[in-house]
C-alpha atoms as a PDB file:
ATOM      1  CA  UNK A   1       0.000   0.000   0.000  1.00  0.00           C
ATOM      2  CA  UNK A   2       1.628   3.355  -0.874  1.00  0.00           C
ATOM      3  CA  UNK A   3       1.548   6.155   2.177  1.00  0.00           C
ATOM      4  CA  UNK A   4       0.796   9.692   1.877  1.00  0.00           C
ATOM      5  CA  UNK A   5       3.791  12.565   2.302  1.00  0.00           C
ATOM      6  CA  UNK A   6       3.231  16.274   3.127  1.00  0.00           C
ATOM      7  CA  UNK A   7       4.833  18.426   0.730  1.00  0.00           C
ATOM      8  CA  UNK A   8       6.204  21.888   1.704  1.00  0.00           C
ATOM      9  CA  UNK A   9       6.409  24.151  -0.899  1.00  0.00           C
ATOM     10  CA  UNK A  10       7.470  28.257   0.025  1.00  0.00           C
ATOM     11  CA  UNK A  11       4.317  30.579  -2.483  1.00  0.00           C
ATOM     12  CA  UNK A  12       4.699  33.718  -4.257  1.00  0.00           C
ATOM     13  CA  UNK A  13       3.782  35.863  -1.320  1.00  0.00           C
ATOM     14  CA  UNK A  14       7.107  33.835   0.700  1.00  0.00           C
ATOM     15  CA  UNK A  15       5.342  31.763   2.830  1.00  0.00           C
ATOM     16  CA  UNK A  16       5.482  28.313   3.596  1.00  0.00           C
ATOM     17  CA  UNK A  17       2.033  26.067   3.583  1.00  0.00           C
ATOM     18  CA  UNK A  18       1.830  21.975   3.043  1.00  0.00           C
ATOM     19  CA  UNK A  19      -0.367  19.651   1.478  1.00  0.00           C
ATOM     20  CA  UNK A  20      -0.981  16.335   2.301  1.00  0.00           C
ATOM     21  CA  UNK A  21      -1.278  13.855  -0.586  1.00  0.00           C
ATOM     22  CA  UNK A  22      -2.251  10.254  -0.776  1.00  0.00           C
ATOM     23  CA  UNK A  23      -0.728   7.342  -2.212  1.00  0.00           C
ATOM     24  CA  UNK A  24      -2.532   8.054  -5.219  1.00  0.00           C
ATOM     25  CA  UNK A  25      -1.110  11.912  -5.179  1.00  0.00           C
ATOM     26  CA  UNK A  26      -4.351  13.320  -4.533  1.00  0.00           C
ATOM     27  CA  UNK A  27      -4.390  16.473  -2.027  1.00  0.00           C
ATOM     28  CA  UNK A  28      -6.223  15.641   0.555  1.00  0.00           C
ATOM     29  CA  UNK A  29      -5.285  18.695   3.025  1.00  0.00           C
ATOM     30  CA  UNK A  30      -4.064  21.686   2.844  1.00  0.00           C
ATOM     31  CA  UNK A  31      -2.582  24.202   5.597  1.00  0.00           C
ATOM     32  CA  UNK A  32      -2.693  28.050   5.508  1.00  0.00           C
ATOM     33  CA  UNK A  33       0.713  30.175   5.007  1.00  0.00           C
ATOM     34  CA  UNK A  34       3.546  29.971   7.440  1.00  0.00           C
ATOM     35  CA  UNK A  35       6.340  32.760   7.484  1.00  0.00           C
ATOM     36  CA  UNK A  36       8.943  30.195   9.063  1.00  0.00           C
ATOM     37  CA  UNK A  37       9.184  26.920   7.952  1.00  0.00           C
ATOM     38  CA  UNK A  38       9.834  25.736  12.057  1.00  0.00           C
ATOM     39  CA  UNK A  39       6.099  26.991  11.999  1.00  0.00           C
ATOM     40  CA  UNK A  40       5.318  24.942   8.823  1.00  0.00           C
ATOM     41  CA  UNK A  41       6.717  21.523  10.035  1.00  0.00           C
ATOM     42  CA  UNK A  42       5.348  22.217  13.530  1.00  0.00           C
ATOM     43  CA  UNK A  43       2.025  21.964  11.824  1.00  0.00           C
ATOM     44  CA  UNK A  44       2.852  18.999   9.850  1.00  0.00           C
ATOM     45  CA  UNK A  45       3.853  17.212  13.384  1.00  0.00           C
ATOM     46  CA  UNK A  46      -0.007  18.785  14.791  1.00  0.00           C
ATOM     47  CA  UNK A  47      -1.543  17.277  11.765  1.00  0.00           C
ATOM     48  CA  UNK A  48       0.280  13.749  12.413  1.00  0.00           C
ATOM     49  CA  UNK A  49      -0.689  14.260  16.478  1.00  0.00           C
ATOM     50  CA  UNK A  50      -4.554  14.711  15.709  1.00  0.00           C
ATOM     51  CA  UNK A  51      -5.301  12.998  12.752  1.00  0.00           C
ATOM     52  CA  UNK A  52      -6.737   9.968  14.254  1.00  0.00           C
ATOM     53  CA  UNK A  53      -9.161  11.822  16.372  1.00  0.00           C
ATOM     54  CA  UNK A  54     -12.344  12.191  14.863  1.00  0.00           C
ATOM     55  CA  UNK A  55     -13.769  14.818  17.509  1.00  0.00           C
ATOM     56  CA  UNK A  56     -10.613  17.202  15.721  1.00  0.00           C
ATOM     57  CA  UNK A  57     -12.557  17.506  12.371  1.00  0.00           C
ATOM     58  CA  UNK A  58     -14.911  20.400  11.697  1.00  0.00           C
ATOM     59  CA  UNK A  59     -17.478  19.047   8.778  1.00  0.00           C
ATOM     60  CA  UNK A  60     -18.855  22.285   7.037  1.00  0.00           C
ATOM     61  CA  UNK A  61     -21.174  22.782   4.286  1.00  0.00           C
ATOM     62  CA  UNK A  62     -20.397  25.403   2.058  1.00  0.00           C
ATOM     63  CA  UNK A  63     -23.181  28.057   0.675  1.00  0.00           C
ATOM     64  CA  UNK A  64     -22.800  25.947  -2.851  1.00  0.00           C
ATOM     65  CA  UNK A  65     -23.633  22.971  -1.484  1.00  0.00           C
ATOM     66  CA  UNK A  66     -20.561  21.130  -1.311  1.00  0.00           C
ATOM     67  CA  UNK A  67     -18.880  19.802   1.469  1.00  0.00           C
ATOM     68  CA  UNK A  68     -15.544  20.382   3.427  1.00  0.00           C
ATOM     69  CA  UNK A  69     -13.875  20.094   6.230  1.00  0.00           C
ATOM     70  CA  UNK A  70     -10.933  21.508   9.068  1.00  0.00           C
ATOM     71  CA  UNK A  71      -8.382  19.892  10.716  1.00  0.00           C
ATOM     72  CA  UNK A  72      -8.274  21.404  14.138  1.00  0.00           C
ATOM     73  CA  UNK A  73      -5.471  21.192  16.776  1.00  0.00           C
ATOM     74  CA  UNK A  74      -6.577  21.034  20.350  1.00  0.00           C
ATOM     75  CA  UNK A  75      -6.505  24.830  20.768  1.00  0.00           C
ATOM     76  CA  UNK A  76      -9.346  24.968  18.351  1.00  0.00           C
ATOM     77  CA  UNK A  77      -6.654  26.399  15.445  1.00  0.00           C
ATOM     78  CA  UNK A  78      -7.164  25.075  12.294  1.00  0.00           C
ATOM     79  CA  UNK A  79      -3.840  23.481  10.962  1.00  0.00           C
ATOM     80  CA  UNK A  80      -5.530  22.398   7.870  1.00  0.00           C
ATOM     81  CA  UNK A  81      -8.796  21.971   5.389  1.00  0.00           C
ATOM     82  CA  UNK A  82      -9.437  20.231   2.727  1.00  0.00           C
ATOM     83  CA  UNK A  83     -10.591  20.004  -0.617  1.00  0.00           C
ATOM     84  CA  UNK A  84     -14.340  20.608  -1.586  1.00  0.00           C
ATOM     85  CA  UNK A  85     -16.331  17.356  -2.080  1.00  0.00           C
ATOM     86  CA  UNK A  86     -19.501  16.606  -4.004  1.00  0.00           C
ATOM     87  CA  UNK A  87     -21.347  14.976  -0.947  1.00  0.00           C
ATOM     88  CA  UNK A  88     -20.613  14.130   2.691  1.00  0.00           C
ATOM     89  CA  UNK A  89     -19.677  10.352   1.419  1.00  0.00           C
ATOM     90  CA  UNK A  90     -16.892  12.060  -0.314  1.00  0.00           C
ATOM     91  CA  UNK A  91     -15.897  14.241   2.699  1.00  0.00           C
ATOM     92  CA  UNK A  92     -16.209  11.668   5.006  1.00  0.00           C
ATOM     93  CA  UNK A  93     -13.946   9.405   2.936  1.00  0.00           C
ATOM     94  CA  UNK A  94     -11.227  12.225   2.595  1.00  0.00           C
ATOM     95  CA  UNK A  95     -11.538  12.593   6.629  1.00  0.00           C
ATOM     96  CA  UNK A  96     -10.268   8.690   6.304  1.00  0.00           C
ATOM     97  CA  UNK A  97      -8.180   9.375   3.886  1.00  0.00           C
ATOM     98  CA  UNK A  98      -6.503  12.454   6.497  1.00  0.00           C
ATOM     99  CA  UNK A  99      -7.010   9.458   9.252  1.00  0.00           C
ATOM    100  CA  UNK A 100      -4.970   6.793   7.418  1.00  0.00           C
ATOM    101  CA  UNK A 101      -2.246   9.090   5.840  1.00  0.00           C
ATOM    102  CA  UNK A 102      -1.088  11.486   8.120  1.00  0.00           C
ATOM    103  CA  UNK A 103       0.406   9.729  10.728  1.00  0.00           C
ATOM    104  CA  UNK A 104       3.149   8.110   8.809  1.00  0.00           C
ATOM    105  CA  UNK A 105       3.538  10.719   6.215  1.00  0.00           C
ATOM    106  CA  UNK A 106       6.908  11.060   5.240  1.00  0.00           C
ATOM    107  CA  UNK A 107       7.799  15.230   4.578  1.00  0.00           C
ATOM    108  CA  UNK A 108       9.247  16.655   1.866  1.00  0.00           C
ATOM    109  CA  UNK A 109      10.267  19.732   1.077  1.00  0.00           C
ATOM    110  CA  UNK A 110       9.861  20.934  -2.732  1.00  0.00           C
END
């Protein structure tokens, strides 16, 4: 079975953000912008800590119908959302998807 990796990647603006991908290379989460990358990884490690607990994901519909959701840490800060999904079967699988990747992730920096 192939394992998800976060990539870091630094954007236009400077910052430093990560996505999570699965196996199949599919982003499955997404964090906001970082200034340092200590902050960036220390979300990455946040993400890998609370992955596996389902009472840390925020499901949300969005005014067009679709669904999302937030990865939150146990402050209540998000460290990441995800991708907009169809219907809540497709959310709820990319909440397994966060479950069973994250953890192991390996990180790379791009």
């Amino acid at each position: 079975m192939s394992t998800g990796r976060f990539e870091i990647k630094k954007d236009a603006k400077g910052e430093y953000r990560f996505n999570l991908k699965a196996g199949n290379g599919q982003v499955i989460l997404s964090s906001e912008g970082y200034s340092a990358m200590d902050g960036c990884t220390n979300g990455i490690e946040s993400v890998k800590k609370n992955a596996s607990d389902d009472g840390r994901y925020e499901r949300k519909e969005a005014s067009n119908g679709k669904f999302h959701f937030n990865l939150k840490a146990a402050n209540g800060q998000v460290i990441g959302t995800s991708q907009m999904y169809a219907d809540k079967g497709g959310m709820e699988n990319g909440i397994e998807s966060v479950r069973s990747n994250a953890p192991g992730a390996a990180v790379e920096q791009l």
